[in-house]
Protein backbone atom coordinates (compact mmCIF):
# COMPACT_ATOMS: atom_id res chain seq x y z
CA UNK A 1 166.44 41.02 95.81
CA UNK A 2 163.90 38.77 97.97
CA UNK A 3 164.77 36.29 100.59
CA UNK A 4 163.05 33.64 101.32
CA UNK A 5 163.17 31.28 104.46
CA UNK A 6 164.33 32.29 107.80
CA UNK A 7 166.58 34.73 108.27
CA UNK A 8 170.52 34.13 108.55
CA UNK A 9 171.90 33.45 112.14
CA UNK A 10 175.33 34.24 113.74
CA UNK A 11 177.99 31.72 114.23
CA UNK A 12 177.23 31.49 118.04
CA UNK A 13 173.83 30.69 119.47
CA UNK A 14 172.74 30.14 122.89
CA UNK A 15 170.01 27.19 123.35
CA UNK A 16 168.71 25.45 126.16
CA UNK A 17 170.29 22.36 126.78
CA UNK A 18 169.75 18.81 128.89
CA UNK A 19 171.07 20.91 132.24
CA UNK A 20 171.05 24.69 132.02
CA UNK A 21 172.33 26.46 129.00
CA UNK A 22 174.59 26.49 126.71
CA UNK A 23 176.51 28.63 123.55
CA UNK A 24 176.15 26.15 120.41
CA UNK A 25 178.79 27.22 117.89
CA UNK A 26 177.17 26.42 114.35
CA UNK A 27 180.95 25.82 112.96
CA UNK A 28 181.78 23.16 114.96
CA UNK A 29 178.21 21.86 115.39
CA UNK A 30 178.27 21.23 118.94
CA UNK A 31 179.32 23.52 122.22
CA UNK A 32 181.14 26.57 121.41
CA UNK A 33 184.77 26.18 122.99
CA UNK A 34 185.95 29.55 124.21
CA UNK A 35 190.20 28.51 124.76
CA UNK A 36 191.74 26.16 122.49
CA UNK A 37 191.83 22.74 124.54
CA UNK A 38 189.72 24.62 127.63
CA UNK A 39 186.21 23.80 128.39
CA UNK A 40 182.83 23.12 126.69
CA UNK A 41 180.64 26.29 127.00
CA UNK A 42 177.30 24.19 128.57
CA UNK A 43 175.71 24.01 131.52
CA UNK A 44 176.00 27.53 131.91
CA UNK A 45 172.94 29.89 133.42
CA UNK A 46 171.06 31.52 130.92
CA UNK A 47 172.88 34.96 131.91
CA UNK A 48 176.52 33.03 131.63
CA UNK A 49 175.38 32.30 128.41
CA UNK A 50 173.93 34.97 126.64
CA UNK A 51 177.30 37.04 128.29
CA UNK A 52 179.81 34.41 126.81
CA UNK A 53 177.73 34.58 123.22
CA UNK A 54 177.86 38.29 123.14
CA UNK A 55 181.77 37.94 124.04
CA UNK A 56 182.53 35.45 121.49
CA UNK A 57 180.64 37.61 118.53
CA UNK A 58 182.56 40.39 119.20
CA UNK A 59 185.87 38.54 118.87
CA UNK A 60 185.01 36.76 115.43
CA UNK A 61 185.13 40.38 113.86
């Protein structure tokens, strides 16, 4: 079988954002929100963020 296109991504992504990074969750279409009713993951340094991603992927398995 052939794909074509770009290759599948994971749920959680981190991107640069307005100020510093942040962990875009493709689910909810917006910032990834590690606790139920806690905060947005943005504004993070890159290394926050790419920590927090890895984090989160491991937990969705």
């Amino acid at each position: 079988m052939e794909y074509v296109g770009r290759p599948m991504q994971g749920r959680f992504l981190v991107r640069k954002g307005n100020t510093g990074w942040m962990v875009y969750d493709s689910e909810r279409k917006g910032p990834a929100q590690p606790e139920k009713g806690g905060p947005f993951a943005e504004k993070l340094t890159k290394e926050q963020a790419d920590s927090l991603a890895q984090r989160l992927k491991s937990q969705i398995r």
